[in-house]
PDB file of N, CA and C in Angstrom:
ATOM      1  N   UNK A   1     -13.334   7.198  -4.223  1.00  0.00           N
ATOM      2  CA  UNK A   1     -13.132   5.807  -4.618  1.00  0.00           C
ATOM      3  C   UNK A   1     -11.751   5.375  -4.107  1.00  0.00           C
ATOM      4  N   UNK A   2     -11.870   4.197  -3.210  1.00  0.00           N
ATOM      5  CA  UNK A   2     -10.449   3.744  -2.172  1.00  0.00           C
ATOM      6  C   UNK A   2      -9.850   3.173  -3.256  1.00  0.00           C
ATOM      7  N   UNK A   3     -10.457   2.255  -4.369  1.00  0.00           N
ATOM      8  CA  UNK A   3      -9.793   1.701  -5.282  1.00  0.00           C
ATOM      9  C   UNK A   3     -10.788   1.546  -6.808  1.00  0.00           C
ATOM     10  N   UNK A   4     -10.149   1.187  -7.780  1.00  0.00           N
ATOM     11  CA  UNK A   4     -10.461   1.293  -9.573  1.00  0.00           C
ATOM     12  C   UNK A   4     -10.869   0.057  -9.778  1.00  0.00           C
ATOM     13  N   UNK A   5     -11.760  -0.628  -9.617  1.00  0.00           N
ATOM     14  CA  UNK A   5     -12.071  -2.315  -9.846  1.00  0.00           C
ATOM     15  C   UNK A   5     -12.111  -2.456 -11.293  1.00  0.00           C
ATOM     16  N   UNK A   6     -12.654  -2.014 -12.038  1.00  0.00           N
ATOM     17  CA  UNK A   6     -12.702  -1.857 -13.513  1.00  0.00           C
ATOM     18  C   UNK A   6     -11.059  -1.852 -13.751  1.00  0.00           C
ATOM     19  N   UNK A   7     -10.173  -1.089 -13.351  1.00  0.00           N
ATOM     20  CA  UNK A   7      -8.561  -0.462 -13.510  1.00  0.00           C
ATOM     21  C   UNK A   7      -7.902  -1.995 -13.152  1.00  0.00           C
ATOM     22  N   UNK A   8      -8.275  -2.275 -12.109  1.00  0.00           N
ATOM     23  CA  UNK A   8      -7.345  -3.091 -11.292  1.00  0.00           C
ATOM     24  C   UNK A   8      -7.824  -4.894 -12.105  1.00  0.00           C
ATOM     25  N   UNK A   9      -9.054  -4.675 -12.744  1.00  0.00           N
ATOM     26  CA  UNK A   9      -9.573  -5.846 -13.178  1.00  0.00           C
ATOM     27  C   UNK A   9      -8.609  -5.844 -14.687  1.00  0.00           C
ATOM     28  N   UNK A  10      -8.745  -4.808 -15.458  1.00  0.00           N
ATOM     29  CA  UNK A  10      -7.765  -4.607 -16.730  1.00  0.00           C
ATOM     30  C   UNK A  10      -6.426  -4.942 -16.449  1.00  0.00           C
ATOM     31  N   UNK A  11      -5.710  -4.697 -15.516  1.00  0.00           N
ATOM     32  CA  UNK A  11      -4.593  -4.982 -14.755  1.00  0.00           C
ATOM     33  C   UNK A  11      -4.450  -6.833 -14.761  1.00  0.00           C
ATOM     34  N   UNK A  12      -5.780  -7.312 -14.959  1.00  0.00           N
ATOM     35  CA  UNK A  12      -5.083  -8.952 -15.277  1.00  0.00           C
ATOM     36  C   UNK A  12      -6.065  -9.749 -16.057  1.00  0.00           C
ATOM     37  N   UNK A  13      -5.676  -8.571 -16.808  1.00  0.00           N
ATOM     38  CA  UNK A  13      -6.225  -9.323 -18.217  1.00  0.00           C
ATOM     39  C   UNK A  13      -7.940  -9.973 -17.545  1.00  0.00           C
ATOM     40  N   UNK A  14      -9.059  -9.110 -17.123  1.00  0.00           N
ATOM     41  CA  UNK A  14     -10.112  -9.288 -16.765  1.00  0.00           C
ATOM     42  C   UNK A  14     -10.465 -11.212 -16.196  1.00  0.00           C
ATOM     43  N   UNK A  15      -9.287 -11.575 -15.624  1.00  0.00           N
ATOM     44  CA  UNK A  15      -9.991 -12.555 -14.783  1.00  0.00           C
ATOM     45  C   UNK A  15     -10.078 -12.190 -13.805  1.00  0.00           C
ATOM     46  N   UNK A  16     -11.848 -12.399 -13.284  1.00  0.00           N
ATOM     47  CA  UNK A  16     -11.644 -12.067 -12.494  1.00  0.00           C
ATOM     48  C   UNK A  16     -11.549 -12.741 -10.776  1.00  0.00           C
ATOM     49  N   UNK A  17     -11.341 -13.781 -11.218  1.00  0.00           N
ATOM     50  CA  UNK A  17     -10.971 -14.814 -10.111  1.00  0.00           C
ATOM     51  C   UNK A  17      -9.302 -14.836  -9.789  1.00  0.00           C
ATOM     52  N   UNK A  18      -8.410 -14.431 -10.737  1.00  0.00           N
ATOM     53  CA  UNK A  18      -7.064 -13.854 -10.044  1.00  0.00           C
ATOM     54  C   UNK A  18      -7.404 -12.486  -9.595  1.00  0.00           C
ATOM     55  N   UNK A  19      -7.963 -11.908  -9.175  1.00  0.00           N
ATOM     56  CA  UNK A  19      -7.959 -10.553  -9.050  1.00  0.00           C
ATOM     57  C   UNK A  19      -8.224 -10.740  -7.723  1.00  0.00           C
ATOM     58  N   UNK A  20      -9.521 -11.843  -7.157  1.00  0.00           N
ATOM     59  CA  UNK A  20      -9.708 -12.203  -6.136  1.00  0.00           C
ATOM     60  C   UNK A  20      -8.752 -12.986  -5.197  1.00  0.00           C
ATOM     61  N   UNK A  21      -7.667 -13.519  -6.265  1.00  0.00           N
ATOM     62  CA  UNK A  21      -6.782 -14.497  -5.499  1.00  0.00           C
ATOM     63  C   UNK A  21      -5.866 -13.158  -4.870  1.00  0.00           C
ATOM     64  N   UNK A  22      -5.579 -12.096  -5.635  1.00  0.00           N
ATOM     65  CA  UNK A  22      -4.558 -11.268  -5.508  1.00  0.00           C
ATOM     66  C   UNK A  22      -5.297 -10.381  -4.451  1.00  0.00           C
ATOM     67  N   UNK A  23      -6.200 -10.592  -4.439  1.00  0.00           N
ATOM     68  CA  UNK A  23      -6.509  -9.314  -3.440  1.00  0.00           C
ATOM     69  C   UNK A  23      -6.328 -10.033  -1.942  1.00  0.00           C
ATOM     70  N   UNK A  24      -6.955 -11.537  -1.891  1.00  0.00           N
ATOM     71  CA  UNK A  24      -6.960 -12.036  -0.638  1.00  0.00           C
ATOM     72  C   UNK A  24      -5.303 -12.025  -0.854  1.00  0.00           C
ATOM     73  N   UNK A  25      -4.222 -12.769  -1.447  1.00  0.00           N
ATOM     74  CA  UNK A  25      -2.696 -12.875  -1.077  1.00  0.00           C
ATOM     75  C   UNK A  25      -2.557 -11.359  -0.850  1.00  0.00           C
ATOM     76  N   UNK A  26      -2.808 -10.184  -0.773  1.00  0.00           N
ATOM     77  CA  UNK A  26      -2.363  -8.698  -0.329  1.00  0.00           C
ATOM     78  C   UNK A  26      -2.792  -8.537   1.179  1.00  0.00           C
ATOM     79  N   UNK A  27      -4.247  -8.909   1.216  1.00  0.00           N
ATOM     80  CA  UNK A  27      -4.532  -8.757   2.455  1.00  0.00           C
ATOM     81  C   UNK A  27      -4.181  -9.480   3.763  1.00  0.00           C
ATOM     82  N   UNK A  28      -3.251 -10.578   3.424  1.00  0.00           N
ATOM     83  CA  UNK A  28      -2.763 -11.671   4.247  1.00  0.00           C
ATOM     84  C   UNK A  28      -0.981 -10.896   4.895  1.00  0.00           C
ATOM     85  N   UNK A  29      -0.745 -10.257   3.298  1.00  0.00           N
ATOM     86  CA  UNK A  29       0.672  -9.821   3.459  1.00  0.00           C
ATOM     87  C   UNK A  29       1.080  -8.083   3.715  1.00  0.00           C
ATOM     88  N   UNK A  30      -0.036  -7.739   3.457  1.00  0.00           N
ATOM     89  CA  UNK A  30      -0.096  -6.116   3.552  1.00  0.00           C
ATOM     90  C   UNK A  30       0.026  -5.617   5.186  1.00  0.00           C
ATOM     91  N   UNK A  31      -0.364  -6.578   6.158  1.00  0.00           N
ATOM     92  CA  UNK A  31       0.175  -6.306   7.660  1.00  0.00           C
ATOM     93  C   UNK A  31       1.636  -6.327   7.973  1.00  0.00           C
ATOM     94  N   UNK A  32       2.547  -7.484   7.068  1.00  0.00           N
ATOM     95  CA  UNK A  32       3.741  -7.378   7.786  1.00  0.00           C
ATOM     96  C   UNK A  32       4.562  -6.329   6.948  1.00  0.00           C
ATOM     97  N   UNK A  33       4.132  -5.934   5.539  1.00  0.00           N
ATOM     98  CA  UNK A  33       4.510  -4.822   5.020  1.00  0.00           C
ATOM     99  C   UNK A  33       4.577  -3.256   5.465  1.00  0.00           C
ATOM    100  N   UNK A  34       3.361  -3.196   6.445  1.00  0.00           N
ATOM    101  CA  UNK A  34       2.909  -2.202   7.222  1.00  0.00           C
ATOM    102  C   UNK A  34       3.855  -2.038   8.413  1.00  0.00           C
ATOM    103  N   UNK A  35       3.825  -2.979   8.940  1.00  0.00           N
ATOM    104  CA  UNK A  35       5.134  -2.871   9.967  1.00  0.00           C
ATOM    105  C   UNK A  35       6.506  -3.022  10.013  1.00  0.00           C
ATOM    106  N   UNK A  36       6.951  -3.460   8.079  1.00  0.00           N
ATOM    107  CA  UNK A  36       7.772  -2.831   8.464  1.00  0.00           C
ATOM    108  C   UNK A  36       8.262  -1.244   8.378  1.00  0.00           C
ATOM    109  N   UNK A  37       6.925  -1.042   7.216  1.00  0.00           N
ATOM    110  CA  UNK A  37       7.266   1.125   7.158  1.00  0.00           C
ATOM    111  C   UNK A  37       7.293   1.407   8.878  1.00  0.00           C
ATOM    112  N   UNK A  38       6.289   0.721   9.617  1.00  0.00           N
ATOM    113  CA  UNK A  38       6.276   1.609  11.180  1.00  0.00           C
ATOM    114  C   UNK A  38       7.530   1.086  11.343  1.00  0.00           C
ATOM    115  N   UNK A  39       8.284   0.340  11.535  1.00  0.00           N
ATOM    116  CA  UNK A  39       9.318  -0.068  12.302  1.00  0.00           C
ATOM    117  C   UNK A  39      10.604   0.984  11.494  1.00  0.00           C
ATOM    118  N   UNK A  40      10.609   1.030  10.097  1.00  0.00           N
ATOM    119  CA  UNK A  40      11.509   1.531   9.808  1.00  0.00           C
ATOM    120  C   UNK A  40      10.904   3.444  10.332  1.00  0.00           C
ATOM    121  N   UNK A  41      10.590   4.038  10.644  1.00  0.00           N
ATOM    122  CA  UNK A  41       9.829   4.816  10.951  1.00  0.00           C
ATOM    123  C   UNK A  41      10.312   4.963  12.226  1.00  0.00           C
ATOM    124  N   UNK A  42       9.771   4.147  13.023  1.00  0.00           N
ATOM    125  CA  UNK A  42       9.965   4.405  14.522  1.00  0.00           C
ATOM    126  C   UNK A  42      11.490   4.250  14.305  1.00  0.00           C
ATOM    127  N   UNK A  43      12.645   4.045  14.090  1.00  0.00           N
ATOM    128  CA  UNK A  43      13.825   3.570  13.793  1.00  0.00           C
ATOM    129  C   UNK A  43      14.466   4.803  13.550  1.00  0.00           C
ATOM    130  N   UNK A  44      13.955   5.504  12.149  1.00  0.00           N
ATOM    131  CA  UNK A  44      14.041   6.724  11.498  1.00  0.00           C
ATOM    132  C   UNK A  44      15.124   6.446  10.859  1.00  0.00           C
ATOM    133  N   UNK A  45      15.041   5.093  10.325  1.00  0.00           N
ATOM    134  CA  UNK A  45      15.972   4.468   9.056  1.00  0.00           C
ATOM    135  C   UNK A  45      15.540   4.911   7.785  1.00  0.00           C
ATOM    136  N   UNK A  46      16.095   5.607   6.909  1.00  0.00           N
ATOM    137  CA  UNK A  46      15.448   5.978   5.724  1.00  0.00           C
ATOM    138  C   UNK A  46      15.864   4.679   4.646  1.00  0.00           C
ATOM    139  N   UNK A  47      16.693   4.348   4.746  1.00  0.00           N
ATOM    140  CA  UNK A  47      17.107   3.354   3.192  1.00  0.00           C
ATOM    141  C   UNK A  47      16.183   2.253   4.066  1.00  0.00           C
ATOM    142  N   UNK A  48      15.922   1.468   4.914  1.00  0.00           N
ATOM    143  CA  UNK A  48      14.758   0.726   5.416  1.00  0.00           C
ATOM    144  C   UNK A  48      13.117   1.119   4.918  1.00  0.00           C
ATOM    145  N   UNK A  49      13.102   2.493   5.031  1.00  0.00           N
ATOM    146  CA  UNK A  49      11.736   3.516   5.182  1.00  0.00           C
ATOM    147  C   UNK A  49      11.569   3.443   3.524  1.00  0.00           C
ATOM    148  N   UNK A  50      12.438   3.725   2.528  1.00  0.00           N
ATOM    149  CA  UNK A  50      12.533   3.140   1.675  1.00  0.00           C
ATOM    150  C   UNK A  50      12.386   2.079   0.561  1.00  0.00           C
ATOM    151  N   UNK A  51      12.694   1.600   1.264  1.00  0.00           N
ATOM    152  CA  UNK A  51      12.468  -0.307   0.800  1.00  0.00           C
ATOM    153  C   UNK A  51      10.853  -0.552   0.803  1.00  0.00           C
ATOM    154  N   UNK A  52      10.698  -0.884   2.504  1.00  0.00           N
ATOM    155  CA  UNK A  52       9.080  -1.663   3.117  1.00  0.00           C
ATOM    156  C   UNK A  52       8.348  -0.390   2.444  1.00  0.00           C
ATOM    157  N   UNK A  53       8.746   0.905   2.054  1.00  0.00           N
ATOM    158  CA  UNK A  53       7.378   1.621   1.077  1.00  0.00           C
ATOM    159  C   UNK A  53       7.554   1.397   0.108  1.00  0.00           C
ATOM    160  N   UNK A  54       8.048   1.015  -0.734  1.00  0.00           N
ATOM    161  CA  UNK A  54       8.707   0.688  -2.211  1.00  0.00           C
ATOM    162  C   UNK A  54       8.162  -0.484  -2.585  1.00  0.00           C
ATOM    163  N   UNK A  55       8.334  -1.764  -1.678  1.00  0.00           N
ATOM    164  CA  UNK A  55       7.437  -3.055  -1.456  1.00  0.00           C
ATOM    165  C   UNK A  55       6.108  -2.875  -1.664  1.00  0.00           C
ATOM    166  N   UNK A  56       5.158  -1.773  -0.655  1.00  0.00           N
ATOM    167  CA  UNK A  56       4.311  -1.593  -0.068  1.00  0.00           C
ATOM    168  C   UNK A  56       3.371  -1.033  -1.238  1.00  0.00           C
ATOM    169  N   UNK A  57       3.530  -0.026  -1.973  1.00  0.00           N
ATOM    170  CA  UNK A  57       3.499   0.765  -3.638  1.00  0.00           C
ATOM    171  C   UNK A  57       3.216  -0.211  -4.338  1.00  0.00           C
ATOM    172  N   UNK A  58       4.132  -1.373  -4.574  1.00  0.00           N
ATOM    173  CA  UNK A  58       4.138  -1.705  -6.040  1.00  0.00           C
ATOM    174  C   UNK A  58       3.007  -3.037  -5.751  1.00  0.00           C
ATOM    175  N   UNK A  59       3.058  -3.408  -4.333  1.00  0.00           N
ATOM    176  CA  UNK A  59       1.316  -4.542  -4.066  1.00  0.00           C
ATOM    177  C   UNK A  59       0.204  -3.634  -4.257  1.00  0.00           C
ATOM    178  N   UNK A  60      -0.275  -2.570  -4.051  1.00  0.00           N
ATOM    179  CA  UNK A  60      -1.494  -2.156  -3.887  1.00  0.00           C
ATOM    180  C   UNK A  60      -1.496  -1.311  -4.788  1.00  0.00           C
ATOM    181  N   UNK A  61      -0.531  -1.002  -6.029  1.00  0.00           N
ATOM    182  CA  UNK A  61      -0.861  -0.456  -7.337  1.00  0.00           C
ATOM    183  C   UNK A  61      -1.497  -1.626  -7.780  1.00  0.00           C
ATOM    184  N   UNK A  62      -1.423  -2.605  -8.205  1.00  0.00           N
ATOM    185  CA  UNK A  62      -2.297  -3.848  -8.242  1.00  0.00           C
ATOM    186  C   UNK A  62      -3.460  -3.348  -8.519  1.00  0.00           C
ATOM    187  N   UNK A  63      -4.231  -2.892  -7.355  1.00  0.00           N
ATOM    188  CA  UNK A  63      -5.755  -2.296  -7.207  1.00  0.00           C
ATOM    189  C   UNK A  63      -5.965  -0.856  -7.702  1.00  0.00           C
ATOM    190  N   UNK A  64      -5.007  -0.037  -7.901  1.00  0.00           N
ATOM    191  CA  UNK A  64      -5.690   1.566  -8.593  1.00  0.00           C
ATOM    192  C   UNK A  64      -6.059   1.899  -7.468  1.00  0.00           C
ATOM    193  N   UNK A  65      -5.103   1.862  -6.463  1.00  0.00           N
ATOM    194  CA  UNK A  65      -5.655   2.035  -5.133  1.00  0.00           C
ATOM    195  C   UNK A  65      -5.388   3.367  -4.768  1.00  0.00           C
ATOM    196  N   UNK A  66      -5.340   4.691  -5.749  1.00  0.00           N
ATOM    197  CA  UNK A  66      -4.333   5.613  -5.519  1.00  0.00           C
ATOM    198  C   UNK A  66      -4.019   6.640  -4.773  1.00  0.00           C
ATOM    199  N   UNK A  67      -4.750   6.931  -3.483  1.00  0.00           N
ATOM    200  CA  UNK A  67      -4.524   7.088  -2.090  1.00  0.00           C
ATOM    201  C   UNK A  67      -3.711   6.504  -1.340  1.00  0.00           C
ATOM    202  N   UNK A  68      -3.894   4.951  -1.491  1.00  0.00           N
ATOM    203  CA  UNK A  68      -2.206   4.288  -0.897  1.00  0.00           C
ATOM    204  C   UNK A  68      -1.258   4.502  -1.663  1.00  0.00           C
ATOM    205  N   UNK A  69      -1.141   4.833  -2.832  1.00  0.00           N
ATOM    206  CA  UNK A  69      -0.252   4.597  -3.254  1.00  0.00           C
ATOM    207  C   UNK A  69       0.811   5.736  -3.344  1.00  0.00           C
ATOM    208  N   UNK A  70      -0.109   6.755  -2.892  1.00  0.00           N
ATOM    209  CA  UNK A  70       0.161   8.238  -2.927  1.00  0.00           C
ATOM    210  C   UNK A  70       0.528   8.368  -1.656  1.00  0.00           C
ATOM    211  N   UNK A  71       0.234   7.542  -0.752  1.00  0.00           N
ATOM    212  CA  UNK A  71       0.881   7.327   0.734  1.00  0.00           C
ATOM    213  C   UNK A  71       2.310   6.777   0.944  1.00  0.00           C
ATOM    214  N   UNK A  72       1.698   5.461   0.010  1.00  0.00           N
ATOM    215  CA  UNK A  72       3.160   5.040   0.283  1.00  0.00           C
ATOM    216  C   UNK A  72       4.468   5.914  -0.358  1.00  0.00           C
ATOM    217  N   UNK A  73       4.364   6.166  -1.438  1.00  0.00           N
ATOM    218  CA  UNK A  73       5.013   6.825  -2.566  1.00  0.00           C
ATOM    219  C   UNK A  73       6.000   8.134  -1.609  1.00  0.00           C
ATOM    220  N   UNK A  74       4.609   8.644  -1.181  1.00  0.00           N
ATOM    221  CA  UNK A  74       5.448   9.999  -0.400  1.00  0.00           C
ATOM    222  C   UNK A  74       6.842   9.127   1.044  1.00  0.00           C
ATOM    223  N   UNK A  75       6.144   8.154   1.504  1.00  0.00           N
ATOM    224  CA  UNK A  75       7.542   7.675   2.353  1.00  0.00           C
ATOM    225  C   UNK A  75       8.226   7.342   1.632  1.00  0.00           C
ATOM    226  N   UNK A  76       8.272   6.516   0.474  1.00  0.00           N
ATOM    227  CA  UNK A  76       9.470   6.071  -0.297  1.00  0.00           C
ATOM    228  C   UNK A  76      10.359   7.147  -0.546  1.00  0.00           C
ATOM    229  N   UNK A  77       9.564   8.119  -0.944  1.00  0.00           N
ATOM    230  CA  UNK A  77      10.446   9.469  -1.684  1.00  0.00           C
ATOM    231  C   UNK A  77      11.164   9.760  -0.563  1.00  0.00           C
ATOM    232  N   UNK A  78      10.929  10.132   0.952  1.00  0.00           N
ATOM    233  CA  UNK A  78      11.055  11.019   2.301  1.00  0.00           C
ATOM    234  C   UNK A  78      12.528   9.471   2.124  1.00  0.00           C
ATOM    235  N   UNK A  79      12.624   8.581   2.394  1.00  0.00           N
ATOM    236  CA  UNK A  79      14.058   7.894   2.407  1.00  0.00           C
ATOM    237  C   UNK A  79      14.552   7.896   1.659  1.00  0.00           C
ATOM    238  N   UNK A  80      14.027   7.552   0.671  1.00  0.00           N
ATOM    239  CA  UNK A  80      15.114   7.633  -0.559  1.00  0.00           C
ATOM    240  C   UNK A  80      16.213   9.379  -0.869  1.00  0.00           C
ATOM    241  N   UNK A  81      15.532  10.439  -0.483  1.00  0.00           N
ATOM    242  CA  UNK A  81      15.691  11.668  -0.093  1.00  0.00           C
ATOM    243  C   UNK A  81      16.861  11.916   0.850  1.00  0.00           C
ATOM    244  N   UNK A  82      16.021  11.131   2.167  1.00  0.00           N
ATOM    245  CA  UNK A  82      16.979  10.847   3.423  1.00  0.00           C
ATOM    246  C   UNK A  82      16.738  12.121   4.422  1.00  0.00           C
ATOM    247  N   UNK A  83      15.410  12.636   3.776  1.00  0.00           N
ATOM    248  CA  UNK A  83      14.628  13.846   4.434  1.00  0.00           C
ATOM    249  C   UNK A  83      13.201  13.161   5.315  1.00  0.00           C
ATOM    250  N   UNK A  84      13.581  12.724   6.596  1.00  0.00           N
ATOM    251  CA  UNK A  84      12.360  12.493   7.266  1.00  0.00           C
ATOM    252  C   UNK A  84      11.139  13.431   8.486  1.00  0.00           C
ATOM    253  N   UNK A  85      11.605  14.613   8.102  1.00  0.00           N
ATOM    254  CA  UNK A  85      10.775  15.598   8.599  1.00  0.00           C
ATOM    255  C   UNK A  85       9.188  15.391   7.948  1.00  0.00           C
ATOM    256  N   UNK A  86       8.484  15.273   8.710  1.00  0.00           N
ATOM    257  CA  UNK A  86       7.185  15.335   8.393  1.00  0.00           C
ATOM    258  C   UNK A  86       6.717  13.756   8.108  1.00  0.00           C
ATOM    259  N   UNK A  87       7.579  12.627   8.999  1.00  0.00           N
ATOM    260  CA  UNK A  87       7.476  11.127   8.072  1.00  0.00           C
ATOM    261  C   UNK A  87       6.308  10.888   9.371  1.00  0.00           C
ATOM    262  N   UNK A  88       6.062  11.233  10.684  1.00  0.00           N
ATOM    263  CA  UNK A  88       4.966  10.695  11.178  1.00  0.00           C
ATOM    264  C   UNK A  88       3.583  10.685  10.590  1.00  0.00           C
ATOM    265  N   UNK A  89       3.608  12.148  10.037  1.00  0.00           N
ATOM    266  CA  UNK A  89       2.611  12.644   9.746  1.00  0.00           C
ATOM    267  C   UNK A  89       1.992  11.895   8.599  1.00  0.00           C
ATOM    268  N   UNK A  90       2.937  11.509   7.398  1.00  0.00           N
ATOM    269  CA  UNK A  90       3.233  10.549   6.312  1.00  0.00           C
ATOM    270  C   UNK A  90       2.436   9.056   6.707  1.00  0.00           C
ATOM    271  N   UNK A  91       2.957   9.125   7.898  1.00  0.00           N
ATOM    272  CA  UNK A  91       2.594   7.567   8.081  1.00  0.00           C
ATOM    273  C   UNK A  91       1.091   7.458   8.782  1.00  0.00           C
ATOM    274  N   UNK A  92       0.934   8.269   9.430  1.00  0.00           N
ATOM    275  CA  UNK A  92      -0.412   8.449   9.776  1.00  0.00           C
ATOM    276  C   UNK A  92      -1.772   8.497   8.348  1.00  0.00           C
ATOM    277  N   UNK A  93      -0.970   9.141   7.442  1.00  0.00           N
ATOM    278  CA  UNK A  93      -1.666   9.123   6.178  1.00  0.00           C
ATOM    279  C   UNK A  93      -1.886   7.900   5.721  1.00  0.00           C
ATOM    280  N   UNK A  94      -0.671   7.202   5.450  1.00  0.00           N
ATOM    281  CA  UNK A  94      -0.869   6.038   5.411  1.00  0.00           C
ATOM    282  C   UNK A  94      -1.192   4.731   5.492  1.00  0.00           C
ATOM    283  N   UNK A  95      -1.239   5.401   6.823  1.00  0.00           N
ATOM    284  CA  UNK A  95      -2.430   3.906   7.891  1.00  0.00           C
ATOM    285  C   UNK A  95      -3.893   4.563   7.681  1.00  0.00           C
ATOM    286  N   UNK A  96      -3.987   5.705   7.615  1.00  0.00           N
ATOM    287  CA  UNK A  96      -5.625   6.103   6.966  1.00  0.00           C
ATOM    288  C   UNK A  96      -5.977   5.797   5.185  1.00  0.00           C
ATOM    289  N   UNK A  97      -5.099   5.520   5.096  1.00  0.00           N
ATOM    290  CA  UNK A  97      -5.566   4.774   3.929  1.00  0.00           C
ATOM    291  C   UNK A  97      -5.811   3.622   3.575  1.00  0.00           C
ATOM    292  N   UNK A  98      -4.790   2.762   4.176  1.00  0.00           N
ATOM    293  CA  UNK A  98      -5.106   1.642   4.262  1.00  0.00           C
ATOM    294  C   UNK A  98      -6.461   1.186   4.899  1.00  0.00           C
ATOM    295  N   UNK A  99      -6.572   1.883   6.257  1.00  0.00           N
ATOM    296  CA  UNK A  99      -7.600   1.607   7.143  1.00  0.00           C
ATOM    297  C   UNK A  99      -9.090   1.745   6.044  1.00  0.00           C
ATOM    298  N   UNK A 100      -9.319   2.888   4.951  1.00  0.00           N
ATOM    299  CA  UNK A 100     -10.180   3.221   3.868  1.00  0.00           C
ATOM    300  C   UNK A 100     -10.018   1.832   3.103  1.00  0.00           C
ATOM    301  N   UNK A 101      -9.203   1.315   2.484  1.00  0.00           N
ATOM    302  CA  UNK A 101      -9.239   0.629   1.525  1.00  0.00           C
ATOM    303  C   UNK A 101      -9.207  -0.906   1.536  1.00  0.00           C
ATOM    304  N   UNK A 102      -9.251  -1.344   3.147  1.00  0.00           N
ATOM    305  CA  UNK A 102      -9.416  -2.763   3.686  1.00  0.00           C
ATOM    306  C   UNK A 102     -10.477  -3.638   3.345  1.00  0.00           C
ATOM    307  N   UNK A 103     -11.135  -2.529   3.637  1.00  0.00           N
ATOM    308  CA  UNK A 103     -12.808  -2.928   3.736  1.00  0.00           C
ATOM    309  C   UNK A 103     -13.190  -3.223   1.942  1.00  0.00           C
ATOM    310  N   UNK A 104     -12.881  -2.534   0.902  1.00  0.00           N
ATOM    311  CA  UNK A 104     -13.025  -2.753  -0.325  1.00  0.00           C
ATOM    312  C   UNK A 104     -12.096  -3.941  -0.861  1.00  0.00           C
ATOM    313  N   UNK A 105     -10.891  -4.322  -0.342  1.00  0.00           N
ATOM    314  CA  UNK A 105     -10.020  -5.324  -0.645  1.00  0.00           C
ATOM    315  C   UNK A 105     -10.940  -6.782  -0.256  1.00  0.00           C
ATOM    316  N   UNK A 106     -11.436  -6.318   1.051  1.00  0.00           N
ATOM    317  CA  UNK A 106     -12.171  -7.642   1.419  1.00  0.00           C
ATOM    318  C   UNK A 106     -12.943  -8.298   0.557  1.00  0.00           C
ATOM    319  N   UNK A 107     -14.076  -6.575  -0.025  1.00  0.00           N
ATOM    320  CA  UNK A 107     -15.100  -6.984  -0.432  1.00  0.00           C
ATOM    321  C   UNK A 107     -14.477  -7.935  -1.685  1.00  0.00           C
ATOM    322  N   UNK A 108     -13.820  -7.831  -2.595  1.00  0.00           N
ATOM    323  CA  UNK A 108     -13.163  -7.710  -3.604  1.00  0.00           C
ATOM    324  C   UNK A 108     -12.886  -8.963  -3.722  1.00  0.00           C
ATOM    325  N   UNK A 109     -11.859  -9.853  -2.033  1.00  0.00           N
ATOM    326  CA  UNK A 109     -12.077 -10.666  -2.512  1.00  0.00           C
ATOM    327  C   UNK A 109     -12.455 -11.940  -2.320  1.00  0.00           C
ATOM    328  N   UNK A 110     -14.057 -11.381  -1.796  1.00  0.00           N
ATOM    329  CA  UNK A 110     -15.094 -12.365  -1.811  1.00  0.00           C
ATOM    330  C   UNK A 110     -16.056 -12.235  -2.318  1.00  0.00           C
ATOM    331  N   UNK A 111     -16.160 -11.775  -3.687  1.00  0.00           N
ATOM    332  CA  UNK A 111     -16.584 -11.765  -4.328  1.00  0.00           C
ATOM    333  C   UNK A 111     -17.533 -12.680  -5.208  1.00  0.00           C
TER     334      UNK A 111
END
């Protein structure tokens, strides 16, 4: 399960027409969030790498999404640390998750 619809619906107070508003405003903004983890990444800025995953976490906890969040989470930690060994690999995770959990955001919110 890419995401908790039941979880993420309790999450606002079961309307579920904000849930739909929130999912389409994520999916509009979750691209430039994405680039900036790659950019801070390709950079190998950690207090950057930091941040845009820290951002990135606290939109798509929203959904009980907890594969991303377990994605993002691990880059936040890897800068905040200031240990980026193993951050491609991280991020590759990360774009496979997202890439999993697009398709359910959509559905979500057109509901």
């Amino acid at each position: 399960m890419v995401l908790d619809r039941s979880a993420a619906l309790d999450r606002v107070g079961g309307d579920e027409e904000l849930l739909r508003e929130i999912a389409s405003l994520f999916l509009s903004e979750y691209p430039s969030l994405m680039q900036e983890v790659r950019d801070a990444v390709q950079k190998r800025d950690p207090s950057a790498l930091e941040r845009s995953a820290h951002s990135l976490k606290g939109s798509v906890a929203n959904f009980e999404a907890h594969d991303a969040v377990r994605a993002s989470f691990r880059l936040e930690s890897m800068g905040r640390t200031k240990n980026l060994d193993g951050v491609v690999a991280a991020l590759v995770d990360l774009e496979a998750a997202f890439q999993a959990l697009e398709p359910a955001l959509v559905n979500l919110s057109t509901e």
